[in-house]
PDB file of N, CA and C in Angstrom:
ATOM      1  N   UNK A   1       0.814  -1.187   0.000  1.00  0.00           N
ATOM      2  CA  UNK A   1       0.000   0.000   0.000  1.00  0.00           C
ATOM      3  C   UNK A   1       0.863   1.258   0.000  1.00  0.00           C
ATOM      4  N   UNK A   2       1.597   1.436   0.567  1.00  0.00           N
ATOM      5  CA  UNK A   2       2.910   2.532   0.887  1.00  0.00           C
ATOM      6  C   UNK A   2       3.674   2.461  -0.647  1.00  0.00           C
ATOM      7  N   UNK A   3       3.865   1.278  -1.103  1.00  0.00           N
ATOM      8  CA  UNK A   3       4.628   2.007  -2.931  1.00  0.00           C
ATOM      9  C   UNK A   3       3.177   2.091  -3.058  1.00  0.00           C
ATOM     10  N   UNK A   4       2.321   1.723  -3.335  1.00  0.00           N
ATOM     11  CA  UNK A   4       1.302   2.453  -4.428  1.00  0.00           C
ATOM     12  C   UNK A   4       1.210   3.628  -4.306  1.00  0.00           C
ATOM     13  N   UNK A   5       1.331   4.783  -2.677  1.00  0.00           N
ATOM     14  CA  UNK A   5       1.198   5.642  -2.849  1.00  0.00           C
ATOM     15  C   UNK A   5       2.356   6.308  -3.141  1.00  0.00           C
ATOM     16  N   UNK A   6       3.859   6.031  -2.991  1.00  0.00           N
ATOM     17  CA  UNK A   6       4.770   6.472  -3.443  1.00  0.00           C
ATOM     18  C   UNK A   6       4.710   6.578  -4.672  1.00  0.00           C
ATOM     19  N   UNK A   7       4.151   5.323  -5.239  1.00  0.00           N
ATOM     20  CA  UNK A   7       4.541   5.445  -6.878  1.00  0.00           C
ATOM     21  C   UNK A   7       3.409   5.881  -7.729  1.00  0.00           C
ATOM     22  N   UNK A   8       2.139   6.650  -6.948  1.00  0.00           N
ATOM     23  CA  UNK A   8       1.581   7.659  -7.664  1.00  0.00           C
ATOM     24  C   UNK A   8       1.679   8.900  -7.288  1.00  0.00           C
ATOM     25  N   UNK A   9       2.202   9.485  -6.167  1.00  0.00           N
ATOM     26  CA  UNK A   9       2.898  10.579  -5.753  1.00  0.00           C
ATOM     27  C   UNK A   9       2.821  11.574  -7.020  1.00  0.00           C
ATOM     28  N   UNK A  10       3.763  10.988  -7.713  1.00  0.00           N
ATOM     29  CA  UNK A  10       4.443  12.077  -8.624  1.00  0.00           C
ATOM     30  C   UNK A  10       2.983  12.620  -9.537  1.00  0.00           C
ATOM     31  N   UNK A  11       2.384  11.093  -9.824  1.00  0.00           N
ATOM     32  CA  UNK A  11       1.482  11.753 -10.886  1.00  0.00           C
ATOM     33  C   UNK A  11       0.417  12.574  -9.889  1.00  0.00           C
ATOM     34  N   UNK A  12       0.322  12.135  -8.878  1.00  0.00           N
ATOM     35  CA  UNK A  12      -1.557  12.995  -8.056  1.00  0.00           C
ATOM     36  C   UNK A  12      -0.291  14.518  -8.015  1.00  0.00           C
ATOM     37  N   UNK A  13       1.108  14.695  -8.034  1.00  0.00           N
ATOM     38  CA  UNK A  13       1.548  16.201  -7.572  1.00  0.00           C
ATOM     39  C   UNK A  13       1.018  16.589  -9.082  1.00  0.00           C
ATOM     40  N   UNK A  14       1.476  16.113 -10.098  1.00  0.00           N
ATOM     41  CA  UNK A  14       1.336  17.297 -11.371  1.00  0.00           C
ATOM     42  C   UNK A  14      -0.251  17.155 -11.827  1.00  0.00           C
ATOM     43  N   UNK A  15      -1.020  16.379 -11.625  1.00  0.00           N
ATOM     44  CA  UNK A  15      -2.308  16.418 -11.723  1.00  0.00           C
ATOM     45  C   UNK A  15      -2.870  17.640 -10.614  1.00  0.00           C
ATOM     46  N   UNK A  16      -2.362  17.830  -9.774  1.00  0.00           N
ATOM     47  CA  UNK A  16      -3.067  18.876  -8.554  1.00  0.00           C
ATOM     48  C   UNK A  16      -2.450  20.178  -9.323  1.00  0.00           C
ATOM     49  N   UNK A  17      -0.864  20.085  -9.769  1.00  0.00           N
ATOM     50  CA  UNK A  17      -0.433  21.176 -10.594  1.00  0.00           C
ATOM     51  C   UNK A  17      -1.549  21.579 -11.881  1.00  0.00           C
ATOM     52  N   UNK A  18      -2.102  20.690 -12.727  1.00  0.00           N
ATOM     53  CA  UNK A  18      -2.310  21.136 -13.906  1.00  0.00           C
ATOM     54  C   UNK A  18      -3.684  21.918 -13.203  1.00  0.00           C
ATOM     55  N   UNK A  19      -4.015  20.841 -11.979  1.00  0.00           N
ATOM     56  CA  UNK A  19      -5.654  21.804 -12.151  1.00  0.00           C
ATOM     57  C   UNK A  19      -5.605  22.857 -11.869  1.00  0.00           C
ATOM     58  N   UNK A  20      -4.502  23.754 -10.686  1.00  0.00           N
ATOM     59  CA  UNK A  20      -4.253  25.013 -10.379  1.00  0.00           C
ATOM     60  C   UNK A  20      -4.300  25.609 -11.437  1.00  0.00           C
ATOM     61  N   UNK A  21      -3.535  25.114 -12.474  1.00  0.00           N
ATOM     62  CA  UNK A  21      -3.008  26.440 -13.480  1.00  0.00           C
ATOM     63  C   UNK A  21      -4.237  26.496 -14.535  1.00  0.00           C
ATOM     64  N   UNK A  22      -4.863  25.434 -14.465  1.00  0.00           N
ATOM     65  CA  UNK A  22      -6.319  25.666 -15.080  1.00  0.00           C
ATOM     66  C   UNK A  22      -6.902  26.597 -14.471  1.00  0.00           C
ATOM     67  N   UNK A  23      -7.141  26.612 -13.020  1.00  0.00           N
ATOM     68  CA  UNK A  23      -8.286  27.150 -12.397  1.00  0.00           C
ATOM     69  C   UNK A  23      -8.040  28.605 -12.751  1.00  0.00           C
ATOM     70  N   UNK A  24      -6.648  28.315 -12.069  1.00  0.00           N
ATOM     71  CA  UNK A  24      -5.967  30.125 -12.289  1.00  0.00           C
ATOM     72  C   UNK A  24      -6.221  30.872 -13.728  1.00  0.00           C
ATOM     73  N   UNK A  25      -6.138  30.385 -14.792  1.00  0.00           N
ATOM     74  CA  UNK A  25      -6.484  30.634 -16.335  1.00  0.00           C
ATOM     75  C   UNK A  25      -7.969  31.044 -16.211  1.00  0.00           C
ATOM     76  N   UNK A  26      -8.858  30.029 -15.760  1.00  0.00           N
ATOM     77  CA  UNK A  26      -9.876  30.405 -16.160  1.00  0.00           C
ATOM     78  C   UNK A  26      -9.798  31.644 -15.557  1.00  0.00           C
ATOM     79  N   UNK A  27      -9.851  31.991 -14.194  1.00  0.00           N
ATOM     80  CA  UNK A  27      -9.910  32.749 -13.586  1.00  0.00           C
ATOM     81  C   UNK A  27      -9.398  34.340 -14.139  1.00  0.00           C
ATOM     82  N   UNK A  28      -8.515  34.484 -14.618  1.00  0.00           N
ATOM     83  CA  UNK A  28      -7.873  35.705 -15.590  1.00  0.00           C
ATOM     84  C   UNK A  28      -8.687  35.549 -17.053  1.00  0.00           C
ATOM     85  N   UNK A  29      -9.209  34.546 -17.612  1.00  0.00           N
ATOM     86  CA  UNK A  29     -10.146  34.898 -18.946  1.00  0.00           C
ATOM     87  C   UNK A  29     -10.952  35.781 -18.660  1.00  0.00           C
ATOM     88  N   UNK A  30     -11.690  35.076 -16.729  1.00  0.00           N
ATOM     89  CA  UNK A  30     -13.149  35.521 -16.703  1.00  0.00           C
ATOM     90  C   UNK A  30     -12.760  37.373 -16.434  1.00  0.00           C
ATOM     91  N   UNK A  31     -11.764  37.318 -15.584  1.00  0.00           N
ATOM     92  CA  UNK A  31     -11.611  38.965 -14.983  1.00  0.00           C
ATOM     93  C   UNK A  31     -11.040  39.407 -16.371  1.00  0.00           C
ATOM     94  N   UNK A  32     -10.429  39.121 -17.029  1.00  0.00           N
ATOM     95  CA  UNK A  32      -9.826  40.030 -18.550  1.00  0.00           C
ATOM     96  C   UNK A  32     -11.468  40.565 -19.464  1.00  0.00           C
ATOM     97  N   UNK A  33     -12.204  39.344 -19.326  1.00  0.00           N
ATOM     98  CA  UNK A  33     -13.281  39.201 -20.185  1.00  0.00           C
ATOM     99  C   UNK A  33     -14.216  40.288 -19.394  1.00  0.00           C
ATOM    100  N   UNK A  34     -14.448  40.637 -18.303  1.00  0.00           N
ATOM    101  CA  UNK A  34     -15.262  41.323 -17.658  1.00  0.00           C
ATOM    102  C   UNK A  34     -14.681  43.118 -17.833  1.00  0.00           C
ATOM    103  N   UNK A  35     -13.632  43.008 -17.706  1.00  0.00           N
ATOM    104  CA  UNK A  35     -13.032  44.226 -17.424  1.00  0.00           C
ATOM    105  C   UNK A  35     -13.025  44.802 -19.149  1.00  0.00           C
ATOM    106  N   UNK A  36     -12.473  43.640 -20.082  1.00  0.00           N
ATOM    107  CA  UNK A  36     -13.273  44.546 -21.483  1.00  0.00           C
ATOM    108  C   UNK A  36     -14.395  45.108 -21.772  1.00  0.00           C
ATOM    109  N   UNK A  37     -15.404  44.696 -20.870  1.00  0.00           N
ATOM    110  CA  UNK A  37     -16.669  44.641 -21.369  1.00  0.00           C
ATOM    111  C   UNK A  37     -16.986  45.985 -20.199  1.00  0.00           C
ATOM    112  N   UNK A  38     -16.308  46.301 -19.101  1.00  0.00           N
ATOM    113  CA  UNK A  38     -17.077  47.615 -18.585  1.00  0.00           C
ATOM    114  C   UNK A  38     -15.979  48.349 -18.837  1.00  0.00           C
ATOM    115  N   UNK A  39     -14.922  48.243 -19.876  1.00  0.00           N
ATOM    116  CA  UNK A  39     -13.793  49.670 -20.218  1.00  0.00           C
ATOM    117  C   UNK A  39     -13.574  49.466 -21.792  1.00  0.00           C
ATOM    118  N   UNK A  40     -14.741  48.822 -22.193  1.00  0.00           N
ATOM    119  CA  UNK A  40     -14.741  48.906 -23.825  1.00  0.00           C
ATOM    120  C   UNK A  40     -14.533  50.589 -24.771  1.00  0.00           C
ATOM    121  N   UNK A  41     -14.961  51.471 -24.053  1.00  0.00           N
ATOM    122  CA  UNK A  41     -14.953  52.484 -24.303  1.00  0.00           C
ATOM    123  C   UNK A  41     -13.929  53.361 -24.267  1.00  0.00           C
ATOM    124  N   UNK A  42     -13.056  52.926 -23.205  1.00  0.00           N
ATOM    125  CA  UNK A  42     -11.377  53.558 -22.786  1.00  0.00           C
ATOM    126  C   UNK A  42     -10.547  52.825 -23.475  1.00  0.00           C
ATOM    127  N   UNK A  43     -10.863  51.559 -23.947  1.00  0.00           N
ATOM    128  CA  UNK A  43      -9.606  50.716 -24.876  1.00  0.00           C
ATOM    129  C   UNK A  43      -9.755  50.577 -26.009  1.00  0.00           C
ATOM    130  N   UNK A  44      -8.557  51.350 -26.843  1.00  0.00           N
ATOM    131  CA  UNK A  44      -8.496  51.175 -28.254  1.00  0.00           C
ATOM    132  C   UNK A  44      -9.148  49.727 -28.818  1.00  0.00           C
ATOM    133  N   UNK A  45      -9.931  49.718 -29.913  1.00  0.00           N
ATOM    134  CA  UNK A  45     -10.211  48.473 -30.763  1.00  0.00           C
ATOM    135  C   UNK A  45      -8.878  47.583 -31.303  1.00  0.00           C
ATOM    136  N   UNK A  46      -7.951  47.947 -31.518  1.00  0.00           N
ATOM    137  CA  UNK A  46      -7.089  47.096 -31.790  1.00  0.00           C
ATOM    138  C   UNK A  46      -6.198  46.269 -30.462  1.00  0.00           C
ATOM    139  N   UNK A  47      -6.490  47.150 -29.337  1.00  0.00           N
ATOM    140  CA  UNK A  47      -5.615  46.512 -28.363  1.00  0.00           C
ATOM    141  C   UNK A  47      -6.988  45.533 -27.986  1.00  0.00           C
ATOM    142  N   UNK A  48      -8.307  45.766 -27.872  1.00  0.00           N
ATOM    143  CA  UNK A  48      -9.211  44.340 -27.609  1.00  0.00           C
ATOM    144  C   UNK A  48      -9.590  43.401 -28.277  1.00  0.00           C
ATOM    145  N   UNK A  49      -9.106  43.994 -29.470  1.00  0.00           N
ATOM    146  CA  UNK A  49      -9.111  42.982 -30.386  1.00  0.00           C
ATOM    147  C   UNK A  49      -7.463  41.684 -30.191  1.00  0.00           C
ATOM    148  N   UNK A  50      -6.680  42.684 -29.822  1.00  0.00           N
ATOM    149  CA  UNK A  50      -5.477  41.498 -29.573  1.00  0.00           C
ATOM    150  C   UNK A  50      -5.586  41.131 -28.229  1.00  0.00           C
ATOM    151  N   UNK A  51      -6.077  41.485 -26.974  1.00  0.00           N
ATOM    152  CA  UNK A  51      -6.546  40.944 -25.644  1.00  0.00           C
ATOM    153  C   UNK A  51      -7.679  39.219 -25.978  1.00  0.00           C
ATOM    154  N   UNK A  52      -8.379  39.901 -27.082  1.00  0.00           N
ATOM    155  CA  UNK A  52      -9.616  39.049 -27.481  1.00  0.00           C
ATOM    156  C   UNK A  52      -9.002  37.212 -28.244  1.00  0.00           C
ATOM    157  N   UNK A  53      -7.703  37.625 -28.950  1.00  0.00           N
ATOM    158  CA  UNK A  53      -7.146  36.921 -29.661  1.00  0.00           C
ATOM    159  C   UNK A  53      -6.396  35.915 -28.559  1.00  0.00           C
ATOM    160  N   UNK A  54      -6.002  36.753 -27.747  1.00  0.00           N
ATOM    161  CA  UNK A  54      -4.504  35.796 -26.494  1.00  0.00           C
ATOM    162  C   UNK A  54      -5.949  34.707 -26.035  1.00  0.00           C
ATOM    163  N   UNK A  55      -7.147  35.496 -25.315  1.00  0.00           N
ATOM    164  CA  UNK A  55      -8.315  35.289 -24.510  1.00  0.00           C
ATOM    165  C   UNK A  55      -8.125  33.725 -25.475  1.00  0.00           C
ATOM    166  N   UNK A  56      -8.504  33.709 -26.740  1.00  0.00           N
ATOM    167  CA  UNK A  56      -8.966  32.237 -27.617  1.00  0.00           C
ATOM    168  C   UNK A  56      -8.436  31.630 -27.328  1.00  0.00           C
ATOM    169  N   UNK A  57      -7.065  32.295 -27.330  1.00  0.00           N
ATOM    170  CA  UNK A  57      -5.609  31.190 -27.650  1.00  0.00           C
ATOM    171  C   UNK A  57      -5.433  30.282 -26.168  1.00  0.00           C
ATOM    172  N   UNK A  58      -5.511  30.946 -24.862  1.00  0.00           N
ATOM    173  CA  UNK A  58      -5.747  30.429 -23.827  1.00  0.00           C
ATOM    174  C   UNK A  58      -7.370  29.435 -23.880  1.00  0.00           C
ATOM    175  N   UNK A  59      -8.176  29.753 -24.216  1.00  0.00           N
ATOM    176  CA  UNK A  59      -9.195  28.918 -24.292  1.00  0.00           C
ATOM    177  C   UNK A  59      -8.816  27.543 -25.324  1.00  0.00           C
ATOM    178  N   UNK A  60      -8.511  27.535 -25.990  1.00  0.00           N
ATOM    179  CA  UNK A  60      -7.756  26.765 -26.958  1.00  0.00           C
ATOM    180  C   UNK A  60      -6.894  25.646 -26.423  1.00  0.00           C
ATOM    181  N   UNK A  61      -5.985  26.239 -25.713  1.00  0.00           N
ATOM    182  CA  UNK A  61      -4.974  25.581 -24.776  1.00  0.00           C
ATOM    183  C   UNK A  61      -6.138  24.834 -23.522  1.00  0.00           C
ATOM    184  N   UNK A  62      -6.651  25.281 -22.948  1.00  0.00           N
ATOM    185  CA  UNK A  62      -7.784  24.640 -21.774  1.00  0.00           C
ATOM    186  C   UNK A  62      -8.646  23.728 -22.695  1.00  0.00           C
ATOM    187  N   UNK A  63      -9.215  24.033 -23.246  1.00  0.00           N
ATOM    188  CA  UNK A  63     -10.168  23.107 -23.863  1.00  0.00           C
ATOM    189  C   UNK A  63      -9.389  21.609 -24.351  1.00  0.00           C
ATOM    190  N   UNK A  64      -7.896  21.767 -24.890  1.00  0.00           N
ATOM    191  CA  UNK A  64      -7.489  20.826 -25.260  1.00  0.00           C
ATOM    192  C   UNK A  64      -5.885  20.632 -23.896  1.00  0.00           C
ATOM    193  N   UNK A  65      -7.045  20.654 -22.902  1.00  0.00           N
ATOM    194  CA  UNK A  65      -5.929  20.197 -21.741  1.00  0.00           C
ATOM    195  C   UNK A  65      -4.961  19.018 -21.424  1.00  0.00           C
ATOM    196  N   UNK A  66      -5.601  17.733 -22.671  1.00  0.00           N
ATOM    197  CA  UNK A  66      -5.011  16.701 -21.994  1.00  0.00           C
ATOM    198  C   UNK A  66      -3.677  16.773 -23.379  1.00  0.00           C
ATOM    199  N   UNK A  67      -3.527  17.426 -23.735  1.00  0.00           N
ATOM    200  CA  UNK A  67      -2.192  17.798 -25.002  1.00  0.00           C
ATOM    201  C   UNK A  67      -1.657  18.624 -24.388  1.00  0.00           C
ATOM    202  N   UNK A  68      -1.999  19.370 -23.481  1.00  0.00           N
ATOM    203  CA  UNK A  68      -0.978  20.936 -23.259  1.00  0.00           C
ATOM    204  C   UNK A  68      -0.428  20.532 -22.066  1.00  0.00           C
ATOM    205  N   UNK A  69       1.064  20.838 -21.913  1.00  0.00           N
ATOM    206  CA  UNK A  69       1.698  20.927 -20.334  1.00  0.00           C
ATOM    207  C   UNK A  69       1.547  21.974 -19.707  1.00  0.00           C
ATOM    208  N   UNK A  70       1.251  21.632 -18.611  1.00  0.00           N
ATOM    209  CA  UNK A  70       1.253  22.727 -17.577  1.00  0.00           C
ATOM    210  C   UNK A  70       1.993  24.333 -17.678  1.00  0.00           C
ATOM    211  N   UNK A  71       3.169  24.192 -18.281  1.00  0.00           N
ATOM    212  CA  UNK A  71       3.948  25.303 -18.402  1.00  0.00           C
ATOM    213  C   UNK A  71       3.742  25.969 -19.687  1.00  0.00           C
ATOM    214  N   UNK A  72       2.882  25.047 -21.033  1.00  0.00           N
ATOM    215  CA  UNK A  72       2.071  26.134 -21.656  1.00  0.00           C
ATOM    216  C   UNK A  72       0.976  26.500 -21.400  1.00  0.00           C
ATOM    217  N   UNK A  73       0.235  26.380 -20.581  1.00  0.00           N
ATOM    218  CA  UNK A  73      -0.900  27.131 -20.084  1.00  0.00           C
ATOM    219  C   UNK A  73      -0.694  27.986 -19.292  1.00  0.00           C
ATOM    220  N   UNK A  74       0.725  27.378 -18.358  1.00  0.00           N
ATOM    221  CA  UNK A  74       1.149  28.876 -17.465  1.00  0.00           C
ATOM    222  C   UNK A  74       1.739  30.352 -18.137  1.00  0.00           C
ATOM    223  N   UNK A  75       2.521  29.487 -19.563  1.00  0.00           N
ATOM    224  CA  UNK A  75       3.275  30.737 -20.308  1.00  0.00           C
ATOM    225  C   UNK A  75       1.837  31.898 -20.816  1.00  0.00           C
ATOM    226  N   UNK A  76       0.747  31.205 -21.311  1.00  0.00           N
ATOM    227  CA  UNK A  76      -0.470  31.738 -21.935  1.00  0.00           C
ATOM    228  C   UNK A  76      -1.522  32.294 -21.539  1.00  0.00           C
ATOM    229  N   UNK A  77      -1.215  32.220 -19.863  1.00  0.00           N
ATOM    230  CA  UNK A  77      -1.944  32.918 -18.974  1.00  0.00           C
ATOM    231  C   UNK A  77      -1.436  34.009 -18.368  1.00  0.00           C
ATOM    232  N   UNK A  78       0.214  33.580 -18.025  1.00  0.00           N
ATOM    233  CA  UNK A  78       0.981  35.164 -17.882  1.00  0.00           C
ATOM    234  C   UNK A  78       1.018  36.246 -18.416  1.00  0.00           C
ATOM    235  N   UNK A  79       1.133  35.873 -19.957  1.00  0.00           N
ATOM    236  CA  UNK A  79       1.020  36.281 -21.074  1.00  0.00           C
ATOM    237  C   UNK A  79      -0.165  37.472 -21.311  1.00  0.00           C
ATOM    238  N   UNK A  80      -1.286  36.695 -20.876  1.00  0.00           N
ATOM    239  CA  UNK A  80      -2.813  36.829 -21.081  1.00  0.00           C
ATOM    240  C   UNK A  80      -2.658  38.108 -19.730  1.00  0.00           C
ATOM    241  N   UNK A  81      -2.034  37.640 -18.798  1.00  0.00           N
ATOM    242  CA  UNK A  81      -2.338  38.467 -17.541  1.00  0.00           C
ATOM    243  C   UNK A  81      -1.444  40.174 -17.773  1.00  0.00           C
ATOM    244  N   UNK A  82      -0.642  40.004 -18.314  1.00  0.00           N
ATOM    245  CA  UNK A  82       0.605  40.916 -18.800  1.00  0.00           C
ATOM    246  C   UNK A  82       0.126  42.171 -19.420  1.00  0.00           C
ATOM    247  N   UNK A  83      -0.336  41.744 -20.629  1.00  0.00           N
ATOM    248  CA  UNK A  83      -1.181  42.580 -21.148  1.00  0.00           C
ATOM    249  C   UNK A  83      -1.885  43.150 -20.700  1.00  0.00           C
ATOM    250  N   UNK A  84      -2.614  42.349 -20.342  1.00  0.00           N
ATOM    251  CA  UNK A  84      -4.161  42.814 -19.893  1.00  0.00           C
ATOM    252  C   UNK A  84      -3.800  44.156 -18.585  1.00  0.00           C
ATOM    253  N   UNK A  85      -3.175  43.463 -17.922  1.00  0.00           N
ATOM    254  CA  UNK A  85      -2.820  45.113 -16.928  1.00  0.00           C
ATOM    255  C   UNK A  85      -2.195  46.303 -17.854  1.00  0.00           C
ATOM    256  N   UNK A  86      -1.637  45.834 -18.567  1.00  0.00           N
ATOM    257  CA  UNK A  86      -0.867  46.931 -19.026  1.00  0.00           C
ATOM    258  C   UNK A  86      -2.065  47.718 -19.778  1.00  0.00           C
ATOM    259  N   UNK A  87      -2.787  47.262 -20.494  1.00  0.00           N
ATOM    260  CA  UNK A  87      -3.866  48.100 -21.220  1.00  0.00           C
ATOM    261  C   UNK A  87      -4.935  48.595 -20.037  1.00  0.00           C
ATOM    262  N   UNK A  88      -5.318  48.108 -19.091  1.00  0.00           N
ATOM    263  CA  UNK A  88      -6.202  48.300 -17.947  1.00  0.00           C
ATOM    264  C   UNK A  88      -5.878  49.490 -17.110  1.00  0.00           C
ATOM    265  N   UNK A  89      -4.334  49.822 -16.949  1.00  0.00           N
ATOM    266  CA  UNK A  89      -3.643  50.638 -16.668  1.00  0.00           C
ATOM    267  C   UNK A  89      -3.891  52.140 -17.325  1.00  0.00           C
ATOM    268  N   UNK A  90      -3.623  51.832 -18.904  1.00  0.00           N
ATOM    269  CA  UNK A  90      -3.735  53.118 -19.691  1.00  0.00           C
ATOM    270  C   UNK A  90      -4.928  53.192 -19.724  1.00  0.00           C
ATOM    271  N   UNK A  91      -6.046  52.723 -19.568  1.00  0.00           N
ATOM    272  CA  UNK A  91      -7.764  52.539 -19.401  1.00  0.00           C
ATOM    273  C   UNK A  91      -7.903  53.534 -17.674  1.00  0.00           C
ATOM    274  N   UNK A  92      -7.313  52.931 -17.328  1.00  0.00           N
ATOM    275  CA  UNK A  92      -7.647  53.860 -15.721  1.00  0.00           C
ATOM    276  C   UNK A  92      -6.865  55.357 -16.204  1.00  0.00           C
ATOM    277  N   UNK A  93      -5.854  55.378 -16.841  1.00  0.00           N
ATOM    278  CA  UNK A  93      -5.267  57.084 -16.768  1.00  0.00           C
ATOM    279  C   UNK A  93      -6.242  57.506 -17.324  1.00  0.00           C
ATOM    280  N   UNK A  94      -6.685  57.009 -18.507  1.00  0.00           N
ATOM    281  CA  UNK A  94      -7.663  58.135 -19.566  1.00  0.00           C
ATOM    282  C   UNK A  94      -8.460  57.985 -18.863  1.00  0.00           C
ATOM    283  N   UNK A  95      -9.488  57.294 -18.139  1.00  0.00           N
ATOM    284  CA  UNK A  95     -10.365  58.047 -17.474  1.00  0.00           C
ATOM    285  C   UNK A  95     -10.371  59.033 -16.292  1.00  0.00           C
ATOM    286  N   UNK A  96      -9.055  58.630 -15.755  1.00  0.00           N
ATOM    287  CA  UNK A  96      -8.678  59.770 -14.338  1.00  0.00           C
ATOM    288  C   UNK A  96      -8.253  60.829 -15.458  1.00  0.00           C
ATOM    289  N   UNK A  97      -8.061  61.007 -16.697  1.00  0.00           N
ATOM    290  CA  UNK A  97      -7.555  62.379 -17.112  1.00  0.00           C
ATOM    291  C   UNK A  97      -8.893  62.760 -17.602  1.00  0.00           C
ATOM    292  N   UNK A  98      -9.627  61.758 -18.228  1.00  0.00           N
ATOM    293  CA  UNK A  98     -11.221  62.810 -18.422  1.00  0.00           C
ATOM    294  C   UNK A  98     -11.684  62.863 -17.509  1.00  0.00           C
ATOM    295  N   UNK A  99     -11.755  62.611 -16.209  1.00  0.00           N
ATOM    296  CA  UNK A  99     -12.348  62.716 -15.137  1.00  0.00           C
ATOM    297  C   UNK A  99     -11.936  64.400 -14.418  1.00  0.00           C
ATOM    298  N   UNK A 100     -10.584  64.181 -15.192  1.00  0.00           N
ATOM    299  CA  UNK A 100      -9.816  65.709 -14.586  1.00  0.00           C
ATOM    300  C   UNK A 100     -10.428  66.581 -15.401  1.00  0.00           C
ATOM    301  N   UNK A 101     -10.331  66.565 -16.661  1.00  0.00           N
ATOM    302  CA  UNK A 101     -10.301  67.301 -17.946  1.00  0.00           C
ATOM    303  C   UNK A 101     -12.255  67.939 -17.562  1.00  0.00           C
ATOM    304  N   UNK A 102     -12.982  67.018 -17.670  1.00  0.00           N
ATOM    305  CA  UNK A 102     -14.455  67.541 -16.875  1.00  0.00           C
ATOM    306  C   UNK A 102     -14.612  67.626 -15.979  1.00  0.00           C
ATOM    307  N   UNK A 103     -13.950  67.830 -14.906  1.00  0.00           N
ATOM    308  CA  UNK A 103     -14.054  68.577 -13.863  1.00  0.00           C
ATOM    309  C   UNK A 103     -13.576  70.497 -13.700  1.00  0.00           C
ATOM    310  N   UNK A 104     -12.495  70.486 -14.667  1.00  0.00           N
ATOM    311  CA  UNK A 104     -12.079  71.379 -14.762  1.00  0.00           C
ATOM    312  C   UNK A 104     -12.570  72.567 -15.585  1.00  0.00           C
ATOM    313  N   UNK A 105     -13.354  71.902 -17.123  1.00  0.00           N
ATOM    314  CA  UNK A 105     -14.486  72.230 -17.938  1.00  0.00           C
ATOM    315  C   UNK A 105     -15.730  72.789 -17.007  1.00  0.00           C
ATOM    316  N   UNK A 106     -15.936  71.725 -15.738  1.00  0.00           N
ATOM    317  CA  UNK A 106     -17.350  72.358 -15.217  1.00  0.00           C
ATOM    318  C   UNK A 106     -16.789  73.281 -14.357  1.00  0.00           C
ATOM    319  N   UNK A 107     -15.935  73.626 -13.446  1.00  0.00           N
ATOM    320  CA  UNK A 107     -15.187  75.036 -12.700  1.00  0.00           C
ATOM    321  C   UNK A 107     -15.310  76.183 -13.335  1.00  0.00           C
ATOM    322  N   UNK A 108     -14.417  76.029 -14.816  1.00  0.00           N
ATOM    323  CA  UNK A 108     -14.478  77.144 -15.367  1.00  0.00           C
ATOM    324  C   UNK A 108     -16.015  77.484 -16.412  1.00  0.00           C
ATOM    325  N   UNK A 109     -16.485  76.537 -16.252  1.00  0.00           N
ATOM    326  CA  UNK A 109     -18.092  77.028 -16.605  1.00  0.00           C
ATOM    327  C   UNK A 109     -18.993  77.504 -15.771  1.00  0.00           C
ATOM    328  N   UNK A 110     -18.871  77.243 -14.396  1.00  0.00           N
ATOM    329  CA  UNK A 110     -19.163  78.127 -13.496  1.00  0.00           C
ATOM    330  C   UNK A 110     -18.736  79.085 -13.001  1.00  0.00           C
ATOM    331  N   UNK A 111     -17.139  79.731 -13.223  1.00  0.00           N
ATOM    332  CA  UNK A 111     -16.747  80.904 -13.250  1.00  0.00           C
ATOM    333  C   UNK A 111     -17.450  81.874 -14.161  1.00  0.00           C
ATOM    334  N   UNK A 112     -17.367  81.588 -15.284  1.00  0.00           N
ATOM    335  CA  UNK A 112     -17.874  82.545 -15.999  1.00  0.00           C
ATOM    336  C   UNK A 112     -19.151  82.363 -15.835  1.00  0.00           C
ATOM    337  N   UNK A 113     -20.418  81.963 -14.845  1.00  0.00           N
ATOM    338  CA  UNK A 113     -21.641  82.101 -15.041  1.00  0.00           C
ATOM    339  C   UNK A 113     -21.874  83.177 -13.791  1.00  0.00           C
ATOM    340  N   UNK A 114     -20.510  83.396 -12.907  1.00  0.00           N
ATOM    341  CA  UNK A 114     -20.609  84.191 -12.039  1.00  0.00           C
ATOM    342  C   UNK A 114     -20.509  85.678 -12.001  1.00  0.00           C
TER     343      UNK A 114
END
């Protein structure tokens, strides 16, 4: 009983590995996929259109899990995750700068109504 569990050890560790890095994947599709959809308006069409493309390519890789190793789903989710801040980032300035930009529009529109 003691080798059987020694000598599936290895496989129940990278089986517990693959499902993490699944879970974790899905998990960054769903928040990438959400966050396009309420800052569609702050992000250029070509950068969601290439967010949209990685998004497949990771779905692609999950769907055909029992072909992919662990460390390409991890490379394709980093990947996936990388981006995605980086555009989410320039999505939060432009709106803290129109947020500035009309605030400052309504000041000086109430100066001069004074």
């Amino acid at each position: 009983m003691v080798r059987n569990a020694e000598q599936y050890a290895e496989a129940d560790k990278q089986r517990r590995e693959l499902v993490e890095v699944i879970n974790q994947a899905e998990g960054i599709v769903h928040d990438t996929e959400s966050k396009i959809a309420e800052y569609k308006d702050q992000l250029p069409a070509d950068e969601r259109e290439s967010l949209g493309k990685q998004i497949e390519e990771l779905r692609a890789k999950l769907n055909n899990k029992e072909n992919e190793t662990v460390e390409s789903i991890r490379t394709a989710t980093n990947n996936l995750q990388q981006a995605s801040l980086k555009l989410f980032e320039l999505a939060y300035k432009k709106m803290a700068s129109d947020q500035s930009s009309s605030t400052k529009s309504d000041q000086s529109s109430e100066k001069q109504q004074t």
